[in-house]
C-alpha atoms as a PDB file:
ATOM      1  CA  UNK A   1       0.000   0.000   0.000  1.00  0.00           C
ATOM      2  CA  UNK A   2       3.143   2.088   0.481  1.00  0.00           C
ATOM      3  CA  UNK A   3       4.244   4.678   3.208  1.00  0.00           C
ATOM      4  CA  UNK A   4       1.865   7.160   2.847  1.00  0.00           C
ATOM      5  CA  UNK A   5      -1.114   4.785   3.152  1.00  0.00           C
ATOM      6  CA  UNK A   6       0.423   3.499   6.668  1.00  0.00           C
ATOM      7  CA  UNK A   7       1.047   7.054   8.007  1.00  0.00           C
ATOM      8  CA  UNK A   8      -2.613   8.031   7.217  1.00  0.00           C
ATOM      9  CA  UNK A   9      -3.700   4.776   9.046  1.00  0.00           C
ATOM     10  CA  UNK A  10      -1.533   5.270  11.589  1.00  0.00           C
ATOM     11  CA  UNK A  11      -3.211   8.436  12.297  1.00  0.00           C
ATOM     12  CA  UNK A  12      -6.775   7.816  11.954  1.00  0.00           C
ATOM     13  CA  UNK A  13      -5.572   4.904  14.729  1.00  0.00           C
ATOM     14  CA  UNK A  14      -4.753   7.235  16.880  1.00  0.00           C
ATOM     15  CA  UNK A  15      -7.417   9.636  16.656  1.00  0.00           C
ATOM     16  CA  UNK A  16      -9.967   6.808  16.855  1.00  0.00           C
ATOM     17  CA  UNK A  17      -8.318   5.351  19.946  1.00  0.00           C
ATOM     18  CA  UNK A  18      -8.586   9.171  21.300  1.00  0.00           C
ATOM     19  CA  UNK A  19     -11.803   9.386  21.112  1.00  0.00           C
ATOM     20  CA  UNK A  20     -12.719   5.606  22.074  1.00  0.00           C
ATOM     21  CA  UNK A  21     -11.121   6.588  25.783  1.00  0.00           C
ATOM     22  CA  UNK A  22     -13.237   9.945  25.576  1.00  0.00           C
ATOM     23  CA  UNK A  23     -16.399   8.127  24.791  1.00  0.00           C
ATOM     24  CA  UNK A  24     -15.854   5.734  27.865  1.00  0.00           C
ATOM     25  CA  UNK A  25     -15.041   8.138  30.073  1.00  0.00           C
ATOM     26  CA  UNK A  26     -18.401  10.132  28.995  1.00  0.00           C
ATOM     27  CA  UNK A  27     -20.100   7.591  29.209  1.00  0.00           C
ATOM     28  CA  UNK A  28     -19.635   6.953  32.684  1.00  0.00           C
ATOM     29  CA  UNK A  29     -20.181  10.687  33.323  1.00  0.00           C
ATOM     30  CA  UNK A  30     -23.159  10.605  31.949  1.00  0.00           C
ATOM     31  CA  UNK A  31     -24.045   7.036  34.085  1.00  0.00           C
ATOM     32  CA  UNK A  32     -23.506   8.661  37.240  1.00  0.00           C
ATOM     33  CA  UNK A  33     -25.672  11.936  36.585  1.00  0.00           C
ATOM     34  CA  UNK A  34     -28.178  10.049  35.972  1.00  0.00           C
ATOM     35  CA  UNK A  35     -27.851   7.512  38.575  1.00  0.00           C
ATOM     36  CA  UNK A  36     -27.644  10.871  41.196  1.00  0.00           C
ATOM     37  CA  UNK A  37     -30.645  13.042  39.728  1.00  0.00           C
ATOM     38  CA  UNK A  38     -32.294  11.365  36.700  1.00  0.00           C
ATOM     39  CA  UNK A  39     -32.687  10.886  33.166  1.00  0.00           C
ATOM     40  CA  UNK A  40     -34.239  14.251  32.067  1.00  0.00           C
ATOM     41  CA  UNK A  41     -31.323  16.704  30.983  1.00  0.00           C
ATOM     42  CA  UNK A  42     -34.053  19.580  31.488  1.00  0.00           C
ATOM     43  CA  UNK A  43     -34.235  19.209  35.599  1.00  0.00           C
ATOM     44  CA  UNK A  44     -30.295  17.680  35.619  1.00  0.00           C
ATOM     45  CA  UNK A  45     -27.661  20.391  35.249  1.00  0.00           C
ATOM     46  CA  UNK A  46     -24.822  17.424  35.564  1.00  0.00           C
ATOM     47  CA  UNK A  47     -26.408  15.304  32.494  1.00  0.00           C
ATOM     48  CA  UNK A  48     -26.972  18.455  30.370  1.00  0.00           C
ATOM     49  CA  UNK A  49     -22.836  19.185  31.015  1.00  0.00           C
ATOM     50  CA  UNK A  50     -21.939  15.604  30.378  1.00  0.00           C
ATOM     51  CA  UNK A  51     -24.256  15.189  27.172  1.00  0.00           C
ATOM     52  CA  UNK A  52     -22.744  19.059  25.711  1.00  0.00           C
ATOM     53  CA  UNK A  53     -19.133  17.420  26.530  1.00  0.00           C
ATOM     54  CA  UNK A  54     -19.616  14.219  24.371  1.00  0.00           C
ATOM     55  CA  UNK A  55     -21.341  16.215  21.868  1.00  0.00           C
ATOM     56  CA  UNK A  56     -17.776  18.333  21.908  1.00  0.00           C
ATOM     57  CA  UNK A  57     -15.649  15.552  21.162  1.00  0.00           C
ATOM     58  CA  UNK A  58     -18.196  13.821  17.850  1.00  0.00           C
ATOM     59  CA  UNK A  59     -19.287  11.285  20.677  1.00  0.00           C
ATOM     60  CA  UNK A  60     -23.024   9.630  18.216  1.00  0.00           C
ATOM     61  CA  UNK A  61     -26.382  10.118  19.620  1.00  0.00           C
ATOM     62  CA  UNK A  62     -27.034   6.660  19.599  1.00  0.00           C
ATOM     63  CA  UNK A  63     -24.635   6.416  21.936  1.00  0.00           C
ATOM     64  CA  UNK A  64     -25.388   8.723  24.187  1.00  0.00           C
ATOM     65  CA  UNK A  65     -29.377   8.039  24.441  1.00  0.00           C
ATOM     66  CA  UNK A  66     -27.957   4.312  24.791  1.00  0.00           C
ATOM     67  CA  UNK A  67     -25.158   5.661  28.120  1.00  0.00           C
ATOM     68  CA  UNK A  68     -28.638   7.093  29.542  1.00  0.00           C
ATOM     69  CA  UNK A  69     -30.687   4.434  28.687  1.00  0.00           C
ATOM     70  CA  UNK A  70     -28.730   2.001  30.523  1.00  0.00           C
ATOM     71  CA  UNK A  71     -28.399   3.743  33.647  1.00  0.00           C
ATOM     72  CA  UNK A  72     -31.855   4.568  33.896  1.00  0.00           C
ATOM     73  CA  UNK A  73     -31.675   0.213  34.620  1.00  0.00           C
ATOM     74  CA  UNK A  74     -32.000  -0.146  38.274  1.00  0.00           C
ATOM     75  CA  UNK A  75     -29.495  -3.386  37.585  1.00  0.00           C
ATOM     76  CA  UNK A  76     -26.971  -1.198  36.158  1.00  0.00           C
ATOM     77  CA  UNK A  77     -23.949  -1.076  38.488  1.00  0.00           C
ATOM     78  CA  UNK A  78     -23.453   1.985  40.356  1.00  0.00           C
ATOM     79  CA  UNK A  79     -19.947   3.812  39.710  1.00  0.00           C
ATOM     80  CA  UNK A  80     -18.889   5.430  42.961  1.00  0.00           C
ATOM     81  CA  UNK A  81     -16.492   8.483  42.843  1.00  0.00           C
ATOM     82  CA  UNK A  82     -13.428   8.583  44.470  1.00  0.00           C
ATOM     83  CA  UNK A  83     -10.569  11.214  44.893  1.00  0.00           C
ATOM     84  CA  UNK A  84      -7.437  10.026  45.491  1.00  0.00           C
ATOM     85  CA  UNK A  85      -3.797  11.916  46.457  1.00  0.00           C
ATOM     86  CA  UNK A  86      -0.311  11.181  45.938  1.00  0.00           C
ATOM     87  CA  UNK A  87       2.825  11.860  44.399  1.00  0.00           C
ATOM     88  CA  UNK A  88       4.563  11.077  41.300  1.00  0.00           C
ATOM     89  CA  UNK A  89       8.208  11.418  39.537  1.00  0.00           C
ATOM     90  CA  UNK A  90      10.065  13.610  41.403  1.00  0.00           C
ATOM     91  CA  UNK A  91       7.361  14.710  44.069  1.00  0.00           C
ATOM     92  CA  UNK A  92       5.091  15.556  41.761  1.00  0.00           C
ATOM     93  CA  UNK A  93       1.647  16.108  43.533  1.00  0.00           C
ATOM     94  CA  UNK A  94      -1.295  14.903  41.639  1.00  0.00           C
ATOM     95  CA  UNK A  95      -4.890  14.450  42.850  1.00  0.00           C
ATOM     96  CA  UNK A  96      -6.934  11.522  40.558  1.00  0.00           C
ATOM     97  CA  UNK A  97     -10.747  11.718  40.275  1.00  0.00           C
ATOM     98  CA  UNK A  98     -12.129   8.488  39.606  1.00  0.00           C
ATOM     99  CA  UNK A  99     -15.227   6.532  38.642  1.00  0.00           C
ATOM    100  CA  UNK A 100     -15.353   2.925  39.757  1.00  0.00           C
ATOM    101  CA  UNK A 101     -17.370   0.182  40.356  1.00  0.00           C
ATOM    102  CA  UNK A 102     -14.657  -1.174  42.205  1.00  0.00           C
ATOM    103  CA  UNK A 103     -13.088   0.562  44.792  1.00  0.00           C
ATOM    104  CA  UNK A 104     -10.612  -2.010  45.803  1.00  0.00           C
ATOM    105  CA  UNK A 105      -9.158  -2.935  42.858  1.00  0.00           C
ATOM    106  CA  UNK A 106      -8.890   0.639  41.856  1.00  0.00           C
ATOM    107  CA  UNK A 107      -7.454   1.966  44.851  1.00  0.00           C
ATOM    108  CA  UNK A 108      -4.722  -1.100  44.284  1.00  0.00           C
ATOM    109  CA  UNK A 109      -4.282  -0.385  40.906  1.00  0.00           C
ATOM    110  CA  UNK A 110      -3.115   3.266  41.378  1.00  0.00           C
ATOM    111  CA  UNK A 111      -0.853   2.265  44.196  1.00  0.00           C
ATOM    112  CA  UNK A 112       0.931   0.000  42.074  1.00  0.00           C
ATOM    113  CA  UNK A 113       1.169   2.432  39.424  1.00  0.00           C
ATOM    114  CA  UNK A 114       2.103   5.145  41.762  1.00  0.00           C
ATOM    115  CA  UNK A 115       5.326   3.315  43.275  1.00  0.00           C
ATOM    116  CA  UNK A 116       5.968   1.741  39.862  1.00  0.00           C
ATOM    117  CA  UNK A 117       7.052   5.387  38.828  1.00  0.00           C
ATOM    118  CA  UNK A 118       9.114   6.026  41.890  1.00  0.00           C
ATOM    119  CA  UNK A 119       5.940   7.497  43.673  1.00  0.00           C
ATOM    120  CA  UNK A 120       3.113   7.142  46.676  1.00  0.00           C
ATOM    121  CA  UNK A 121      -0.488   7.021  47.499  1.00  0.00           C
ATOM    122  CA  UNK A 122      -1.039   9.553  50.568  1.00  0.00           C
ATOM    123  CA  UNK A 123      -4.155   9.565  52.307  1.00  0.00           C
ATOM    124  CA  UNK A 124      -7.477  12.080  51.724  1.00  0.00           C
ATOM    125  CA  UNK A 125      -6.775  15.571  52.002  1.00  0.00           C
ATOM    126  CA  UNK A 126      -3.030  15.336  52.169  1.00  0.00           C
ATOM    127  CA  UNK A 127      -2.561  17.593  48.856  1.00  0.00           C
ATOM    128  CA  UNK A 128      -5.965  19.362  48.330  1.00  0.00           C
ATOM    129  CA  UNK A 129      -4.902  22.733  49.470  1.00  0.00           C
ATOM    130  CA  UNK A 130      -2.531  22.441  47.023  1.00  0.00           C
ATOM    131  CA  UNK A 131      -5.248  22.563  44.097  1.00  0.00           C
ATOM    132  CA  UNK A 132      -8.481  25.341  43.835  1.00  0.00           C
ATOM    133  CA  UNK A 133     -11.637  23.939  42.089  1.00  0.00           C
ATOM    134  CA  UNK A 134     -12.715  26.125  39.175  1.00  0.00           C
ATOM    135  CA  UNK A 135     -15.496  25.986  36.571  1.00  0.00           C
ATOM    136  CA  UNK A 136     -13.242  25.666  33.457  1.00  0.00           C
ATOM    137  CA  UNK A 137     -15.713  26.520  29.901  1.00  0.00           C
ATOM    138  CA  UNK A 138     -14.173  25.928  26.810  1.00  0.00           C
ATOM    139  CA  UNK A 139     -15.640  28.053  23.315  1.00  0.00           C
ATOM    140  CA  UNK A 140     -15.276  28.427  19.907  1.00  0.00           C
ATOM    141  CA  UNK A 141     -12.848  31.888  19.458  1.00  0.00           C
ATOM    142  CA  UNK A 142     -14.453  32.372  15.873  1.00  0.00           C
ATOM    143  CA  UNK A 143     -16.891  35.366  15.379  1.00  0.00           C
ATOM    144  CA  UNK A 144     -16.879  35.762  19.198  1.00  0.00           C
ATOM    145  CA  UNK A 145     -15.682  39.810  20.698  1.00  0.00           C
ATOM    146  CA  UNK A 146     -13.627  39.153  24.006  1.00  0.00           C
ATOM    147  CA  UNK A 147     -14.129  42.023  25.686  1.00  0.00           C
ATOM    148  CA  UNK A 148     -17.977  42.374  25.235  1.00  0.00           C
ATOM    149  CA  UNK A 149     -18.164  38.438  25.782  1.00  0.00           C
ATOM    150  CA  UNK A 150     -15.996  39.305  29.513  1.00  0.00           C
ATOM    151  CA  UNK A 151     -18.843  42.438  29.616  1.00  0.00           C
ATOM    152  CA  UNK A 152     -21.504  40.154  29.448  1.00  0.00           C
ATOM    153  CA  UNK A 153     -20.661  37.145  31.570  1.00  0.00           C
ATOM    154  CA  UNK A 154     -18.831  38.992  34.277  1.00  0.00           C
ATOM    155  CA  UNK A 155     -21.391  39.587  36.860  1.00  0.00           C
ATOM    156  CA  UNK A 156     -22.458  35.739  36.089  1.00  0.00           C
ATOM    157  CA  UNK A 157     -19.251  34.872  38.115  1.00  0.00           C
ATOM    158  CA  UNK A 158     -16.678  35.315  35.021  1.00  0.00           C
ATOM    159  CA  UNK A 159     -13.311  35.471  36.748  1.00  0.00           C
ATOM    160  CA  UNK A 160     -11.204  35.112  33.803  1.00  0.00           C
ATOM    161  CA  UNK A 161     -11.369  35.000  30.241  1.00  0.00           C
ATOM    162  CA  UNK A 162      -8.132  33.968  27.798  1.00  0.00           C
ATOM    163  CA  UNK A 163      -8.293  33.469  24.163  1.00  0.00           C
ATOM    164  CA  UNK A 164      -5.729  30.467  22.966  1.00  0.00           C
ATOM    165  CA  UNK A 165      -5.134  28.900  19.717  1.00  0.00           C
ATOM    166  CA  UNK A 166      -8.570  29.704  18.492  1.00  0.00           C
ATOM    167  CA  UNK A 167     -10.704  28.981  21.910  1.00  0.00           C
ATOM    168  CA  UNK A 168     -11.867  30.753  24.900  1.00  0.00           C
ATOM    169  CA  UNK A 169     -11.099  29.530  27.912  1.00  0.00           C
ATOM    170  CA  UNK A 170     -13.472  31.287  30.697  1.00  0.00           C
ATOM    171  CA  UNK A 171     -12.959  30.650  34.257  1.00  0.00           C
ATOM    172  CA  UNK A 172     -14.977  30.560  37.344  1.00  0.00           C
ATOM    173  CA  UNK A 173     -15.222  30.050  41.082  1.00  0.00           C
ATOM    174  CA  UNK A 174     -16.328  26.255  41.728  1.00  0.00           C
ATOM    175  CA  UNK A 175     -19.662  27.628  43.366  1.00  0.00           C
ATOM    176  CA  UNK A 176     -20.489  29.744  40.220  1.00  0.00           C
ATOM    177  CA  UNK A 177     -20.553  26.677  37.933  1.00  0.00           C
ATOM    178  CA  UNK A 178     -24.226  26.280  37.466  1.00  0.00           C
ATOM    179  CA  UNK A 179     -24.730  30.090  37.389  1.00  0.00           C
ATOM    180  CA  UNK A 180     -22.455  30.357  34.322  1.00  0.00           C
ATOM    181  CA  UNK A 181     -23.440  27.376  32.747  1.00  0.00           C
ATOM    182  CA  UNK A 182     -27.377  28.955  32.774  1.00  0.00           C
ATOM    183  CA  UNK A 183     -26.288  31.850  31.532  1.00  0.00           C
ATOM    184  CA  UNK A 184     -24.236  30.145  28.946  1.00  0.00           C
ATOM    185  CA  UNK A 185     -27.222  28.521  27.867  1.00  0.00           C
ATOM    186  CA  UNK A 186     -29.875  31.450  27.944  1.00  0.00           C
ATOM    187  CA  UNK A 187     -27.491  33.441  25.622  1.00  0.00           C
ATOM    188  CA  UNK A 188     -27.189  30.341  22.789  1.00  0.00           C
ATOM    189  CA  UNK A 189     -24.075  30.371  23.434  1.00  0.00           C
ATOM    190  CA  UNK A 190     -22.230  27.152  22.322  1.00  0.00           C
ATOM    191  CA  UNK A 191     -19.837  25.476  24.445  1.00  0.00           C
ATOM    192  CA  UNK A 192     -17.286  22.980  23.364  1.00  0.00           C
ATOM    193  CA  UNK A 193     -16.592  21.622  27.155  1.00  0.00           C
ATOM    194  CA  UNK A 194     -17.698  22.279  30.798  1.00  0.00           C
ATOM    195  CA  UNK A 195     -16.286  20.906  34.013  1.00  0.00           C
ATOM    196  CA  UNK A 196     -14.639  21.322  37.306  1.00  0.00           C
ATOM    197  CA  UNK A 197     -10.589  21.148  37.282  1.00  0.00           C
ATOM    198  CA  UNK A 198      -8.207  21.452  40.166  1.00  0.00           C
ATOM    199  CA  UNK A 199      -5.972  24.169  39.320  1.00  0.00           C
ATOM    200  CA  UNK A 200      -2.359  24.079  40.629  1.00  0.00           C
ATOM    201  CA  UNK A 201      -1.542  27.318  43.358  1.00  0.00           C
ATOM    202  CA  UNK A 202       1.844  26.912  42.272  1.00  0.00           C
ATOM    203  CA  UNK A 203       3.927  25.258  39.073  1.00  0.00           C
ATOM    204  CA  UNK A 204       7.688  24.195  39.217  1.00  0.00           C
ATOM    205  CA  UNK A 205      10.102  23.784  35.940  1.00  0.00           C
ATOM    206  CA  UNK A 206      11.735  20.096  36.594  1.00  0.00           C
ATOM    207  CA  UNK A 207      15.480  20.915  35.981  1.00  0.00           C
ATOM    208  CA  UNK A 208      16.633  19.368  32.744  1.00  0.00           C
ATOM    209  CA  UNK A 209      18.624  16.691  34.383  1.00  0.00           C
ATOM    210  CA  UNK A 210      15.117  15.271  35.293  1.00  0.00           C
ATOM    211  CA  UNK A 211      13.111  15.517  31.913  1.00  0.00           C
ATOM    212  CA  UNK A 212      15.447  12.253  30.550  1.00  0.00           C
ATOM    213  CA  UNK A 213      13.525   9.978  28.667  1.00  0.00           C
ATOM    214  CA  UNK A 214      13.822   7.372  31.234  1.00  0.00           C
ATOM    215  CA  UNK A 215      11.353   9.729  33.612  1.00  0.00           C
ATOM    216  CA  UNK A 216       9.038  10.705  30.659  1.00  0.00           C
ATOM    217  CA  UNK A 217       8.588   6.606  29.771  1.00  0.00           C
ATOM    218  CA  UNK A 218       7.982   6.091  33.731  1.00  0.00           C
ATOM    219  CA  UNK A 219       4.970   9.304  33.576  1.00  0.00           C
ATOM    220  CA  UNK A 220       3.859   8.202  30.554  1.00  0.00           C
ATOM    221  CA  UNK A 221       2.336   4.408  31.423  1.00  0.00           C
ATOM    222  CA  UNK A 222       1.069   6.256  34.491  1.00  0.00           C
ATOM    223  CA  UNK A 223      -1.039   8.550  32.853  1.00  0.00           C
ATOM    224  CA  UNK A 224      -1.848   5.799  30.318  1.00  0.00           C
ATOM    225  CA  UNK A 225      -3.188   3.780  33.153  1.00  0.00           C
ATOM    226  CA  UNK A 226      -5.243   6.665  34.931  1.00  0.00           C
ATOM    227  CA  UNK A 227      -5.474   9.308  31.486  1.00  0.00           C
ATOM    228  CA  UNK A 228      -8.852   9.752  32.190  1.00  0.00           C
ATOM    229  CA  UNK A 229      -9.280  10.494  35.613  1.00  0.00           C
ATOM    230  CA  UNK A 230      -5.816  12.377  36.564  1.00  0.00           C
ATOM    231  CA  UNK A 231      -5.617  16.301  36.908  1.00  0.00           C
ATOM    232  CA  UNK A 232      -1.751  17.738  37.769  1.00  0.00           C
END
């Protein structure tokens, strides 16, 4: 088939395994808002996020009526979320928010990732101070004025509003989620993504005599093991 042929299957590979890992992970999302409030997106504010987020990444409709279909089953296992703390490569703190139907095996599974890598599980609230929750909403940049965009949405709990590689990033305290999100949604505004992240107080450049390959590899099959459920 020659070269070419193999590069552009190499890539569609990789994009399709992307956005397999993206679909599970929704998926789940969307299993536990309904599990907590319901399967009507119109009185659940979590399920109208989650179903907006896997419309953001192509995620089919079939798929998602089929995610809320299935946990509407009283059978349907129950995922329970977790938060767990430790550190990685070179004291790296990192907090993991996970979805399990299996807290055991999860909780042993990260530990043996964790000191795989050269780091350690520490126990609940050991490294939370270190992160501040904030309502992260992710547009489309095109056609869209910044400042009358920061004008509108400011007093709707806007803290901060940055324009990068052609989306807007707009920030908010973790208790104005909901606010912005209905005010998001009352303007017809389209949003790409919407969710809580842990944001770092403070960020430290590793020195370059620990950014070998050897410690890259080692972070690497971590975050392939947990990609979908670890925030640094």
């Amino acid at each position: 088939m020659g070269r070419a042929f193999e590069l552009r299957r190499g890539r569609k590979e990789k994009r399709w395994g992307k956005m397999s890992k993206a679909f599970t992970r929704l998926g789940k999302e969307i299993a536990i808002s309904v599990k907590l409030s319901g399967p009507d997106p119109a009185g659940n504010p979590r399920l109208r996020v989650a179903i907006q987020n896997a419309k953001g990444v192509n995620m089919p409709k079939d798929r998602i009526e089929a995610a809320i279909k299935r946990a509407s089953n009283r059978d349907e296992a129950d995922f329970q979320e977790i938060v767990y703390e430790g550190y990685g490569p070179h004291g790296i703190a990192i907090v993991m928010e996970c979805a399990t139907d299996n807290a055991t095996r999860s909780v042993a599974n990260i530990r043996h990732y964790l000191t795989k890598v050269g780091g350690s599980l520490s126990t609940a609230g050991a490294l939370d101070f270190m992160f501040e929750r904030k309502g992260v909403f992710v547009l489309n940049s095109e056609g869209v004025n910044l400042e009358d965009l920061e004008l509108e949405l400011i007093d709707f709990g806007a803290e901060d509003i940055v324009e990068d590689e052609g989306e807007i990033y707009i920030y908010t305290q973790y208790a104005d989620f909901i606010g912005m999100q209905r005010a998001l949604e009352e303007r017809g505004i389209a949003v790409t993504s919407a969710d809580i992240q842990r944001i770092p107080t403070n960020t430290v450049e590793l020195p370059e005599d620990q950014q070998d390959d050897q410690c890259s590899s080692k972070k690497s099959k971590m975050m392939k093991m947990c990609k979908s459920c670890i925030i640094i």
